[in-house]
N, C-alpha and C. Protein backbone atom coordinates (compact mmCIF):
# COMPACT_ATOMS: atom_id res chain seq x y z
N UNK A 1 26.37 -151.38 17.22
CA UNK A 1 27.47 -150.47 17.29
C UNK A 1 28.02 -150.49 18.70
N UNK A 2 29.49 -150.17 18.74
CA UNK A 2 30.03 -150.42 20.13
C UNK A 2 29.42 -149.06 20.93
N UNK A 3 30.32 -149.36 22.28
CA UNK A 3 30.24 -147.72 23.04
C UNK A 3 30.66 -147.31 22.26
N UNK A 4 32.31 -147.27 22.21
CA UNK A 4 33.62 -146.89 21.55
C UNK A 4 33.21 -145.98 20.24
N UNK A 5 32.50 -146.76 19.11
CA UNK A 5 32.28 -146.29 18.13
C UNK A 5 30.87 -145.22 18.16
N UNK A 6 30.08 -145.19 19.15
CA UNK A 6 29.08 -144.40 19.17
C UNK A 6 29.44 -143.45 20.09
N UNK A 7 30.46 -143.06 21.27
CA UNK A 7 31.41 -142.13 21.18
C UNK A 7 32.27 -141.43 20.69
N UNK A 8 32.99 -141.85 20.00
CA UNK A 8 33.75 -141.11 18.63
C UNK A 8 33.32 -140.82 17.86
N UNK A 9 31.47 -141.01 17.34
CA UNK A 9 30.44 -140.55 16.40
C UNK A 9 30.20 -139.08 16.78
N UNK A 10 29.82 -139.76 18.01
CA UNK A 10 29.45 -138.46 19.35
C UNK A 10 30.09 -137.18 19.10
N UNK A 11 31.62 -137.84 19.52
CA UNK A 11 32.59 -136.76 19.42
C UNK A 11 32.63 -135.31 17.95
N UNK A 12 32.95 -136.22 17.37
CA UNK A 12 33.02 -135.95 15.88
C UNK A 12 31.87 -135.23 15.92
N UNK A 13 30.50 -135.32 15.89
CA UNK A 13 29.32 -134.53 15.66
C UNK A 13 29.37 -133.74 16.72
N UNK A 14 29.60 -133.76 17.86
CA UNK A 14 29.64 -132.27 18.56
C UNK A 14 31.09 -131.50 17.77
N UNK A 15 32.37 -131.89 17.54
CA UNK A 15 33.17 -131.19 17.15
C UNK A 15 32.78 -130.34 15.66
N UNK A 16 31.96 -130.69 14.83
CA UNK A 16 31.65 -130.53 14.03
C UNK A 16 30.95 -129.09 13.87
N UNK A 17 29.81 -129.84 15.14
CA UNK A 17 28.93 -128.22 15.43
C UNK A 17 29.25 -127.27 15.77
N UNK A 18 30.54 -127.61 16.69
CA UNK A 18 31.36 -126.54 16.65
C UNK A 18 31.97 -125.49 15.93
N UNK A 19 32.46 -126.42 14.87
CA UNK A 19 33.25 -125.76 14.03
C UNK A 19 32.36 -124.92 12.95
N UNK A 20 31.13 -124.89 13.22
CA UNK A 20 29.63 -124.79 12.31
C UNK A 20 29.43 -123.26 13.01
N UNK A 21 29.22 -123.43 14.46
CA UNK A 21 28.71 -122.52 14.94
C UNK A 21 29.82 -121.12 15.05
N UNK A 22 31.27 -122.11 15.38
CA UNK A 22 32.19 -120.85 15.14
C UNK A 22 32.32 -120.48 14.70
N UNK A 23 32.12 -120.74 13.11
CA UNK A 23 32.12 -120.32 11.64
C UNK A 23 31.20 -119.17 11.85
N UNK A 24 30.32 -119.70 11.73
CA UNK A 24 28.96 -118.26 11.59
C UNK A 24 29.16 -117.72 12.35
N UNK A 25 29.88 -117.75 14.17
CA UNK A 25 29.60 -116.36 14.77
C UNK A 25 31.35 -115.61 14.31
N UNK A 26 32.21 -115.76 13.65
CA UNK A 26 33.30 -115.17 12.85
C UNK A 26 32.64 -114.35 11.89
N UNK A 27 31.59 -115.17 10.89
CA UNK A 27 31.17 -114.47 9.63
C UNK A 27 30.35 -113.43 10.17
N UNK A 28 29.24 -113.08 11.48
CA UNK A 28 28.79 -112.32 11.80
C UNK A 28 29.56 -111.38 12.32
N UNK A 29 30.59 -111.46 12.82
CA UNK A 29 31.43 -110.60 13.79
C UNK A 29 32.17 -109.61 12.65
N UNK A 30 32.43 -110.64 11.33
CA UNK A 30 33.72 -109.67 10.32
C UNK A 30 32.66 -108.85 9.48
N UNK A 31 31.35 -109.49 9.56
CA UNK A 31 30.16 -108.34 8.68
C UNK A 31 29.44 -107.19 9.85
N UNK A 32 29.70 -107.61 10.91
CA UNK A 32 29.57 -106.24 11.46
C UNK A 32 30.73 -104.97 11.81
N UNK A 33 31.71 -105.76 11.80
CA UNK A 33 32.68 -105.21 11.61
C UNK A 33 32.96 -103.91 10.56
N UNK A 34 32.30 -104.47 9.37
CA UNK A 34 32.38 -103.83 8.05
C UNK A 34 31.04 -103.07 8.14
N UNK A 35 29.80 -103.12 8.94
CA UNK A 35 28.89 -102.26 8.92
C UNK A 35 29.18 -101.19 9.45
N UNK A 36 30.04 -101.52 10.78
CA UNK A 36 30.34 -100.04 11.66
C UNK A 36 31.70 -99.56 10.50
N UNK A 37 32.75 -100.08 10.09
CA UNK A 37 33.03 -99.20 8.81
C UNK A 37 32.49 -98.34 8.30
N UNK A 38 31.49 -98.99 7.49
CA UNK A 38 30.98 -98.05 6.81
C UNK A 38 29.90 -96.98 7.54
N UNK A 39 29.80 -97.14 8.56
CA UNK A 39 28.73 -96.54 9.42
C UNK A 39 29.88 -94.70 10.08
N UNK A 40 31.23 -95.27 10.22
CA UNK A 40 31.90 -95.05 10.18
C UNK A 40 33.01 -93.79 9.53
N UNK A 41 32.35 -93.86 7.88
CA UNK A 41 32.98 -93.29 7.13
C UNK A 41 32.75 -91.80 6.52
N UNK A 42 33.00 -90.95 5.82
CA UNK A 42 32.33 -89.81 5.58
C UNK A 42 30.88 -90.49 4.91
N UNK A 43 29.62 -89.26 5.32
CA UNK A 43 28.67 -89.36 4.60
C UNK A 43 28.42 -88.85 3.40
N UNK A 44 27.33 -89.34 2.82
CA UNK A 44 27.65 -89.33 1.36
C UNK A 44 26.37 -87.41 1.36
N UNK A 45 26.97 -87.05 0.34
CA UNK A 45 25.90 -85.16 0.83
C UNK A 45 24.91 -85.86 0.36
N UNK A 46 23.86 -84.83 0.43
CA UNK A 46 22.60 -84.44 0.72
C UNK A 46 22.09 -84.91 -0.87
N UNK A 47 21.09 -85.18 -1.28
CA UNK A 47 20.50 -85.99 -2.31
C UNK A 47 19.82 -84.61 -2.99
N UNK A 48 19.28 -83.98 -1.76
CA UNK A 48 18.67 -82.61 -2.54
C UNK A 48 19.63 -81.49 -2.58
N UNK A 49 21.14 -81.74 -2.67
CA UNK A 49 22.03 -80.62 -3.32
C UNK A 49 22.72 -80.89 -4.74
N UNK A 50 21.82 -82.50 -4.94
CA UNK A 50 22.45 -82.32 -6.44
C UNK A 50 22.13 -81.84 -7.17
N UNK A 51 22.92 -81.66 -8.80
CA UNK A 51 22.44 -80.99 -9.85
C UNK A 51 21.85 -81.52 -10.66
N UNK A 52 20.31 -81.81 -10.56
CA UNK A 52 19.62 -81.90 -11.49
C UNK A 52 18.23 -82.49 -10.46
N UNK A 53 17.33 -82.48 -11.65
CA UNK A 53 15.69 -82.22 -11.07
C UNK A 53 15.83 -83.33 -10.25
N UNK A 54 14.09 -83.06 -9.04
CA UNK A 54 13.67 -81.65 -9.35
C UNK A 54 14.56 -80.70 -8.74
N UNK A 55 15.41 -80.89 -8.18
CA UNK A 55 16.47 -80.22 -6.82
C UNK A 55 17.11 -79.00 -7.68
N UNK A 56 16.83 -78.86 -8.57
CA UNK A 56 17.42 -77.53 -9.93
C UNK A 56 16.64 -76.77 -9.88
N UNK A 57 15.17 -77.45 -9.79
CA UNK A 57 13.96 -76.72 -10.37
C UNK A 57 13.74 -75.01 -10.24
N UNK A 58 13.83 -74.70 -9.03
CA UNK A 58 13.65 -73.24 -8.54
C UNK A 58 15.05 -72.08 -8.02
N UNK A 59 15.95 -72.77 -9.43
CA UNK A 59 17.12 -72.15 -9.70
C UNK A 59 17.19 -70.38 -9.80
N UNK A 60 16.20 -70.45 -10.83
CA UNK A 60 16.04 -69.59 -11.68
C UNK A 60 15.14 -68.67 -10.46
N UNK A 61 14.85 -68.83 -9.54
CA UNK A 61 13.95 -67.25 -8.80
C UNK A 61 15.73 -66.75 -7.70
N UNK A 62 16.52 -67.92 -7.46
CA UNK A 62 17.61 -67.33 -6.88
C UNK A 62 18.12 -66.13 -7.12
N UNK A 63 18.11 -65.28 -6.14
CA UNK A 63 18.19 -63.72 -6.57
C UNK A 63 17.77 -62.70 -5.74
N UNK A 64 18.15 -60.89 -6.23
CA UNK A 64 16.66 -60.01 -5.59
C UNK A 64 15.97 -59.94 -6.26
N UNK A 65 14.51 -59.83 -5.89
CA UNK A 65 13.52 -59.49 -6.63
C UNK A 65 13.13 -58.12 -6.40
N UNK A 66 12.44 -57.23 -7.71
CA UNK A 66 11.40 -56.49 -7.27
C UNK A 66 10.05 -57.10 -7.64
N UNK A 67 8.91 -56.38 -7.16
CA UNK A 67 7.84 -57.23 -7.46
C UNK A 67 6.80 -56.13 -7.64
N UNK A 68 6.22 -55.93 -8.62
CA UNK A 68 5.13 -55.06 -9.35
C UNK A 68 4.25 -55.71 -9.46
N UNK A 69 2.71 -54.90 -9.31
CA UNK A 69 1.72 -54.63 -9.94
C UNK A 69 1.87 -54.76 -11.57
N UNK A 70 0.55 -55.67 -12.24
CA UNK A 70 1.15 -55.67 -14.00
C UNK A 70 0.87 -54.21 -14.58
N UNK A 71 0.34 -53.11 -14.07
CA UNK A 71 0.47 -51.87 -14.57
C UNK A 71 2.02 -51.21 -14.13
N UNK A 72 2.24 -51.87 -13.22
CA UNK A 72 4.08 -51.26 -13.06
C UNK A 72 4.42 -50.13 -11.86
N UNK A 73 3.27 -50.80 -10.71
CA UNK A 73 3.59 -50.59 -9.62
C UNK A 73 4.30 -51.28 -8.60
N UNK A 74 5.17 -50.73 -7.78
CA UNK A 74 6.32 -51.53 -7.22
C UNK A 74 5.30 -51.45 -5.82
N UNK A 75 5.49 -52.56 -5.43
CA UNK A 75 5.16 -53.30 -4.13
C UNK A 75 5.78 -53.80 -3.18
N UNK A 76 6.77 -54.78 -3.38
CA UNK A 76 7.50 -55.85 -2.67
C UNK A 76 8.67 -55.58 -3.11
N UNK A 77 9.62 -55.86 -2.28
CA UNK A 77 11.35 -56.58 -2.55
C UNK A 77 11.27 -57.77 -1.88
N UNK A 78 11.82 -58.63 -2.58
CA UNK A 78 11.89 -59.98 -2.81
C UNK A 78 13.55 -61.00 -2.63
N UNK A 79 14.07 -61.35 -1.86
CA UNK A 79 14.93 -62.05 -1.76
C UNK A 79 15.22 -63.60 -1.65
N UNK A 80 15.07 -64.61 -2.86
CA UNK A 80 15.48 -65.84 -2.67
C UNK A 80 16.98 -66.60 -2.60
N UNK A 81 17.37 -67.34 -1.64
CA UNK A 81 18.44 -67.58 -1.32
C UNK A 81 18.96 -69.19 -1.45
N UNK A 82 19.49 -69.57 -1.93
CA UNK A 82 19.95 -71.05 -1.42
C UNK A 82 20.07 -71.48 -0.33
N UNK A 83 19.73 -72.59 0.80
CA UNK A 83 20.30 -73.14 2.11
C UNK A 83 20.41 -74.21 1.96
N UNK A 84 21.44 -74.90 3.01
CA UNK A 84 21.14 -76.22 3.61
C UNK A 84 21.46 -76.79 2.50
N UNK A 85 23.33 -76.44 2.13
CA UNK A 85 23.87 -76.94 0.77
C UNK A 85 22.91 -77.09 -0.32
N UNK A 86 21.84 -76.16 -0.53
CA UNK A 86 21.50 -76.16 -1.60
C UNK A 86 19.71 -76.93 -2.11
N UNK A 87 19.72 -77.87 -0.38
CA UNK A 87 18.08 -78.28 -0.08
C UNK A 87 17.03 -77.78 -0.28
N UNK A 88 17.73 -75.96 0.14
CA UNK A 88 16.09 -75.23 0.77
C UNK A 88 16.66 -73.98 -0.03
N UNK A 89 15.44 -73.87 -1.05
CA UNK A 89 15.34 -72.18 -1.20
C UNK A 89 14.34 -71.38 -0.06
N UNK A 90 15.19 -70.33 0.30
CA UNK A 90 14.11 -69.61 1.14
C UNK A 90 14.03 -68.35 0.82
N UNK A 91 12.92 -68.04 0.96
CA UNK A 91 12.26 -66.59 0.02
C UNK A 91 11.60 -65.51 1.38
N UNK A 92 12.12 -63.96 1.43
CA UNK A 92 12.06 -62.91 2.05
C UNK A 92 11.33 -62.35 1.50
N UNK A 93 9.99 -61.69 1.71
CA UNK A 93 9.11 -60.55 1.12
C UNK A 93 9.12 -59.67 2.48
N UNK A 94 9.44 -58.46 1.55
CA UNK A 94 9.06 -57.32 2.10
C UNK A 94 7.91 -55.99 1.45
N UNK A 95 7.07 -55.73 1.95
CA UNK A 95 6.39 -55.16 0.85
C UNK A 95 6.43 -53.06 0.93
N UNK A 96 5.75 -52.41 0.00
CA UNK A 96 6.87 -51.43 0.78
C UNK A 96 6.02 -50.10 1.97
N UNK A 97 4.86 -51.43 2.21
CA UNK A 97 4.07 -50.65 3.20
C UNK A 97 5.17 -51.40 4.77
N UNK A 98 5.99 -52.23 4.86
CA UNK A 98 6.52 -53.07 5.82
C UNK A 98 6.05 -54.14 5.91
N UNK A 99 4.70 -54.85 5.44
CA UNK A 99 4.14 -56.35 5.50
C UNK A 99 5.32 -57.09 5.08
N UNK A 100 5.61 -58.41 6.08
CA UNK A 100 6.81 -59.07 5.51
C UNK A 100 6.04 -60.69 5.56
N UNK A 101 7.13 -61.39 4.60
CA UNK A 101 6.38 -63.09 4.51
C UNK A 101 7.76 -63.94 4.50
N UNK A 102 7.79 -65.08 4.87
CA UNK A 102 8.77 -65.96 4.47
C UNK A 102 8.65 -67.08 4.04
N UNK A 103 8.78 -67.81 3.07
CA UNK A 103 8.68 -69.01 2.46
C UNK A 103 9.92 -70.09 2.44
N UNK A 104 9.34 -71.22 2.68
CA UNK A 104 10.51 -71.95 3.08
C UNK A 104 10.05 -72.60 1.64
N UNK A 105 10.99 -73.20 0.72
CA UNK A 105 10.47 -74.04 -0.47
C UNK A 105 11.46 -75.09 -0.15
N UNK A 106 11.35 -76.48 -0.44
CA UNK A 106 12.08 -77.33 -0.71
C UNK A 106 11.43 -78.92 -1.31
N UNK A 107 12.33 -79.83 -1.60
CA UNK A 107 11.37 -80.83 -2.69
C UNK A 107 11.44 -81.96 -1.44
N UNK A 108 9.92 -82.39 -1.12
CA UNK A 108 9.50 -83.06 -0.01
C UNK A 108 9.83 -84.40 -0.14
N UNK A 109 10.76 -85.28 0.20
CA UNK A 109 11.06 -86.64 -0.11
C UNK A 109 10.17 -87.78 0.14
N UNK A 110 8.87 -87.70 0.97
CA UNK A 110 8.05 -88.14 0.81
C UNK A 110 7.09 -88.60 -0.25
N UNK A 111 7.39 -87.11 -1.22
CA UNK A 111 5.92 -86.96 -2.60
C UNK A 111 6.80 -86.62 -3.48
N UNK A 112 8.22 -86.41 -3.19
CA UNK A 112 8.83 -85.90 -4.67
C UNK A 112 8.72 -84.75 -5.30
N UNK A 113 7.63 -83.87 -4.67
CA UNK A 113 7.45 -82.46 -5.30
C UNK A 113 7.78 -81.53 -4.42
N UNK A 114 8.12 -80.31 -4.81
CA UNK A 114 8.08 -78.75 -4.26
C UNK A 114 7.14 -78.86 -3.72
N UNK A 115 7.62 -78.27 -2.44
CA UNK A 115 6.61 -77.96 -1.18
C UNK A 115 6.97 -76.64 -0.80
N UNK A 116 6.03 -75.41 -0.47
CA UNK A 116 6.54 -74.25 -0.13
C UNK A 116 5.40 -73.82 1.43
N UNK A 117 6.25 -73.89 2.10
CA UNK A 117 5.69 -73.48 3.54
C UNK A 117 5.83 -71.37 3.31
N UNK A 118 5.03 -70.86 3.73
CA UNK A 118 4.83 -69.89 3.58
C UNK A 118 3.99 -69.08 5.06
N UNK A 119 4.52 -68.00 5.65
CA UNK A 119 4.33 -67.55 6.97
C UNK A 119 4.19 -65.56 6.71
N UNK A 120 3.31 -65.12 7.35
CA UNK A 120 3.21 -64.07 7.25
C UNK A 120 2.59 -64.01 8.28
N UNK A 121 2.08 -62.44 9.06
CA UNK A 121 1.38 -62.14 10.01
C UNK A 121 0.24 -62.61 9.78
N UNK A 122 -0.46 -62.46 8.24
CA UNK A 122 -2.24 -62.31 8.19
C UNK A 122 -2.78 -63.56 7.97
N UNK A 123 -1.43 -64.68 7.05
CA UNK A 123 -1.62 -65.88 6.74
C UNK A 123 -0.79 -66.91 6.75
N UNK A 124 -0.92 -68.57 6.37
CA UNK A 124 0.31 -69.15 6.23
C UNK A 124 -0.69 -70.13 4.93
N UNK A 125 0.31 -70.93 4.07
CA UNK A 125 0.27 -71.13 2.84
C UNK A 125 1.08 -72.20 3.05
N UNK A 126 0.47 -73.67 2.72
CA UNK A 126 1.21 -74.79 2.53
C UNK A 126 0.73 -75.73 1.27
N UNK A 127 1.68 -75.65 0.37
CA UNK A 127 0.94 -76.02 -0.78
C UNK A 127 2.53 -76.57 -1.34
N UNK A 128 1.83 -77.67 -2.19
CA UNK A 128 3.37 -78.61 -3.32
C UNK A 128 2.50 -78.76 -4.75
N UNK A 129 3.62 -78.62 -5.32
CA UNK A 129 3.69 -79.23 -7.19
C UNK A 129 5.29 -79.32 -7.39
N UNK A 130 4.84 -78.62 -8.99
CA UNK A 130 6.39 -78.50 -9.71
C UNK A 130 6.49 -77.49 -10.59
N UNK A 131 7.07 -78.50 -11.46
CA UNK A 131 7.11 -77.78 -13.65
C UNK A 131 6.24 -78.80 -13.72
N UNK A 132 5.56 -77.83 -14.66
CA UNK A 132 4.56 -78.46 -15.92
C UNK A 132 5.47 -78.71 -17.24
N UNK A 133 4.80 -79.16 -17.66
CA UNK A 133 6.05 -79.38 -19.54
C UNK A 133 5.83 -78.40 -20.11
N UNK A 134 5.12 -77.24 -19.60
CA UNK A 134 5.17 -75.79 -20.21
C UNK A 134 6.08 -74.82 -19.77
N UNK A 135 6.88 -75.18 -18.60
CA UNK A 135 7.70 -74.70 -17.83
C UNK A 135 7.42 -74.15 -17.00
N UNK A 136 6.41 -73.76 -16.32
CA UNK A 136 5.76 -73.09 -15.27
C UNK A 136 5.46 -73.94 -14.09
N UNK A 137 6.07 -73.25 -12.81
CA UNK A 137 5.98 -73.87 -11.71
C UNK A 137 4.79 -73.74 -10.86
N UNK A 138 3.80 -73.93 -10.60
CA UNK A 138 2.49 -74.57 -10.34
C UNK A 138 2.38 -75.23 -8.98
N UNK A 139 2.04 -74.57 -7.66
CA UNK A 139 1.67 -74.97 -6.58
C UNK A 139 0.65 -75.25 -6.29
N UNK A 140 0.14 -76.35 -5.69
CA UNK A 140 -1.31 -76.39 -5.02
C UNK A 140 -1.77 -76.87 -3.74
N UNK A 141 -2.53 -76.20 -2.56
CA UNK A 141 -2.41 -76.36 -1.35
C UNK A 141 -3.85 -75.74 -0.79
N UNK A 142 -3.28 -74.97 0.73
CA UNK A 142 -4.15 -74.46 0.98
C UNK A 142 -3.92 -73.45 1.73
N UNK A 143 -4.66 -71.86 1.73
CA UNK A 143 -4.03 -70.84 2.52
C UNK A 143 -4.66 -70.84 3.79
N UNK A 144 -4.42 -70.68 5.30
CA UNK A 144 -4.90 -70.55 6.61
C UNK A 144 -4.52 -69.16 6.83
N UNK A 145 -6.09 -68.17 7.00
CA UNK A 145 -5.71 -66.88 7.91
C UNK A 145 -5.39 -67.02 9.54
N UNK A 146 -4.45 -66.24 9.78
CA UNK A 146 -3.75 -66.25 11.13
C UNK A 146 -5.08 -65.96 12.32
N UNK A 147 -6.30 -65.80 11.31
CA UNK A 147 -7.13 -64.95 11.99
C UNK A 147 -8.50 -66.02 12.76
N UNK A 148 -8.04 -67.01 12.63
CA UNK A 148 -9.00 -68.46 12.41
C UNK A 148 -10.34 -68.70 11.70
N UNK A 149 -9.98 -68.06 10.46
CA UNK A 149 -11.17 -67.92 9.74
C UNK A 149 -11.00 -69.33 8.91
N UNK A 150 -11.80 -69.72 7.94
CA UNK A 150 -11.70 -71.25 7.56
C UNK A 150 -10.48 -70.76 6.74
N UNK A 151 -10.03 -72.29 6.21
CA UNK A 151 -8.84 -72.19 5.08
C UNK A 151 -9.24 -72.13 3.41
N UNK A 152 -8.58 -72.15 2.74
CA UNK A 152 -8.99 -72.06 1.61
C UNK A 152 -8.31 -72.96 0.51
N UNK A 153 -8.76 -73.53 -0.39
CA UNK A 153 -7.82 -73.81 -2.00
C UNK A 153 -6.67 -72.88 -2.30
N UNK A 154 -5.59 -72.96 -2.70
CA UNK A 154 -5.43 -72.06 -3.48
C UNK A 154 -4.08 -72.62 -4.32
N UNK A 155 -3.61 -71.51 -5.14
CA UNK A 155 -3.30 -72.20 -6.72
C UNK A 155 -1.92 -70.98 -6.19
N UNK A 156 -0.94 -71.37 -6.88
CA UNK A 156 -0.12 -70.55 -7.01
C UNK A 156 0.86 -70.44 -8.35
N UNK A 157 0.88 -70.23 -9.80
CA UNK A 157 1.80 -70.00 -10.92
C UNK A 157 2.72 -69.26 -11.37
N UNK A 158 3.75 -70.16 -11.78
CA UNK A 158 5.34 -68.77 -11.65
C UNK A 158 5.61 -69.37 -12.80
N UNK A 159 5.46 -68.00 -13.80
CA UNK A 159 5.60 -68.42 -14.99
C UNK A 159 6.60 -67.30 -15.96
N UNK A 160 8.06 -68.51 -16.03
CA UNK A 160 9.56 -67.06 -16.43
C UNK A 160 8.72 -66.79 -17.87
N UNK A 161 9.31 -65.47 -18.06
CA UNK A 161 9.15 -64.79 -19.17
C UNK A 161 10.65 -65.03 -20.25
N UNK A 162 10.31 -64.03 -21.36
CA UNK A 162 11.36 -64.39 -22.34
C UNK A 162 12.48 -63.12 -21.68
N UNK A 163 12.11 -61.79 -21.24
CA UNK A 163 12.91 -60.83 -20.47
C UNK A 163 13.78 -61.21 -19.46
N UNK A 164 13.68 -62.49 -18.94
CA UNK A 164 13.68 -62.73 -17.55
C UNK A 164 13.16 -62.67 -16.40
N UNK A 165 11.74 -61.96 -16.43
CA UNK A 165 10.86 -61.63 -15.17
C UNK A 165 10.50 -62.61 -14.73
N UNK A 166 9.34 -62.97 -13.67
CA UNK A 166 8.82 -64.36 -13.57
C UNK A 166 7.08 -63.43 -13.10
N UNK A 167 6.26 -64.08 -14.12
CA UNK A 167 4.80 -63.50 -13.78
C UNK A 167 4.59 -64.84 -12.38
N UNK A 168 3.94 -64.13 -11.39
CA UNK A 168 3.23 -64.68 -10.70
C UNK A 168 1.60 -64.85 -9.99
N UNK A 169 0.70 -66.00 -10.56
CA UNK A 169 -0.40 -65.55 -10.12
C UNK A 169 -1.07 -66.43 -9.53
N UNK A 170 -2.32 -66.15 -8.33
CA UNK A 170 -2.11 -66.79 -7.20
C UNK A 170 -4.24 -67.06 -7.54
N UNK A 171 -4.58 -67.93 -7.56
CA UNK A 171 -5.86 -68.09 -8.09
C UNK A 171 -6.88 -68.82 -6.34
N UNK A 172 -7.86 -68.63 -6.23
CA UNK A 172 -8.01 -69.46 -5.01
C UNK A 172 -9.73 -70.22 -5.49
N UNK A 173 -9.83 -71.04 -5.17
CA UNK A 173 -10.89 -71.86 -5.82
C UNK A 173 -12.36 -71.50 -5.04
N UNK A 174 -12.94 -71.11 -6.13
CA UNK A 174 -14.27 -70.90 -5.37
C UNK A 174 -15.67 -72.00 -4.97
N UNK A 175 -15.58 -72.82 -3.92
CA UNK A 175 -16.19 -73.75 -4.06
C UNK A 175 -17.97 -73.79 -4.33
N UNK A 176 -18.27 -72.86 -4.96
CA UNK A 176 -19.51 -72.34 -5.04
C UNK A 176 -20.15 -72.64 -6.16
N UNK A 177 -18.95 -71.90 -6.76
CA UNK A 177 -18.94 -71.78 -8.73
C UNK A 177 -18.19 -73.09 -8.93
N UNK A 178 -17.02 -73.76 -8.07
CA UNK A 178 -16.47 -74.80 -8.04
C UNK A 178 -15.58 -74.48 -9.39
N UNK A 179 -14.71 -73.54 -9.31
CA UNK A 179 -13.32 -73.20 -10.76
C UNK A 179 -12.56 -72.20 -9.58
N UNK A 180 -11.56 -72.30 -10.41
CA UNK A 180 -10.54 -71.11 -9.11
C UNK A 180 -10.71 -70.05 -9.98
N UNK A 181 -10.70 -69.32 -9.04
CA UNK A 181 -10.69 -67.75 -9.35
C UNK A 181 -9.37 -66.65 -9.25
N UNK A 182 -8.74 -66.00 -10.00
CA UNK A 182 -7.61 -65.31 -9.77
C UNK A 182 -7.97 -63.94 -8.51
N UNK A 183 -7.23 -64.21 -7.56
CA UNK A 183 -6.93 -62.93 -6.74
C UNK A 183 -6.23 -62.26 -6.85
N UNK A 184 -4.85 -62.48 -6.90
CA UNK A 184 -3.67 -61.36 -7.51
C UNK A 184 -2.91 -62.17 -8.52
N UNK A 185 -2.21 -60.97 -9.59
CA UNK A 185 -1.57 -61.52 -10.34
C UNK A 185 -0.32 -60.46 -10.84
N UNK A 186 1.49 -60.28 -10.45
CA UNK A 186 2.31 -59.65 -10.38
C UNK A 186 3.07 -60.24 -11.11
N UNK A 187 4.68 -59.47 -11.40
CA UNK A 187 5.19 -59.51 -12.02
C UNK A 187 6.49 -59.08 -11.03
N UNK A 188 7.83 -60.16 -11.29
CA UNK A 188 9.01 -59.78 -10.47
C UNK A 188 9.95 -59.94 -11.15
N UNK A 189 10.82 -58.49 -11.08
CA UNK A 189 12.23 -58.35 -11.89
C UNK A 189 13.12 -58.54 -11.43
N UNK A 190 13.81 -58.92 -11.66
CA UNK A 190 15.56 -59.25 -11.07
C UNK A 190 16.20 -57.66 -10.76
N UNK A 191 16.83 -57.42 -9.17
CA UNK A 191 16.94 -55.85 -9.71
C UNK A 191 18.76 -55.97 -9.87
N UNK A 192 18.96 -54.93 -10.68
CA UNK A 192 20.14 -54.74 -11.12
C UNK A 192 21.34 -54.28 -10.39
């Protein structure tokens, strides 16, 4: 092969690569282009303000509550609220000696279930579930006294009635007997 012709080979194959390499850094430049677009654009809402499970699930306690003893002693007022377009129910107890609690509930995107953070002076309560196919919402975690005493199991069931009430009962596991055991068990009305 001449010079001549193994220069104009030359040529040609560097022009080539050129036109190779310009190519791809265009195609990278017009696809980032379109990333910051869309990076860009309104965001899309919140995944846990849509309508339907589990993000529905704890529709139904939205409201005031009163909250009785099952002989039909009043104890607590009860306030659950929607937040955070609709993410976070958060729940106000007041009881009517002044003991107050607050519960943060929302569905943990990690595990997919209801998680309810729970804060009071004497204790705090961090426990997740859901619905059962019986319809009853069913927590399970563990309670910590504020007081640094050990923590505990405990069970929590909210189970609506046909009236509209919601029974609630809170069981804590006895690792002894090894079955949970019920500690309290109330009843909360919607007040009028």
């Amino acid at each position: 092969m001449s010079i001549v012709l193994k220069s104009i080979l030359a040529a040609a194959s560097l022009a080539l690569s050129l036109t190779i390499v310009a190519s791809a850094s265009l195609a990278a430049e017009s696809s980032q282009k379109t990333v910051s677009a869309k990076n860009t654009s309104e965001p899309a809402g919140p995944v846990c303000g849509e309508n339907r499970q589990p993000y529905r699930d704890l529709d139904f306690l939205v409201g005031r509550w009163e909250f009785f003893t099952m002989d039909g002693h009043k104890i607590a007022d009860q306030t659950y609220s929607q937040k955070e377009q609709g993410c976070l129910v958060l729940e106000d107890w007041s009881t009517v000696t002044g003991e107050t609690g607050t519960g943060m509930n929302f569905v943990d995107p990690a595990t997919g279930k209801w998680r309810q953070v729970w804060m009071s002076p004497r204790f705090h309560i961090d426990y997740s579930g859901g619905l059962t196919q019986k319809g009853d919402f069913v927590l399970e975690g563990h309670m910590y006294p504020n007081n640094g005493q050990p923590a505990s199991k405990i069970k929590g069931i909210y189970s609506k009635q046909a009236d509209g009430s919601v029974t609630k009962e809170f069981l804590q596991y006895d690792e002894n007997a090894k079955e949970w055991k019920r500690f309290f068990i109330g009843v909360a009305r919607k007040k009028k």
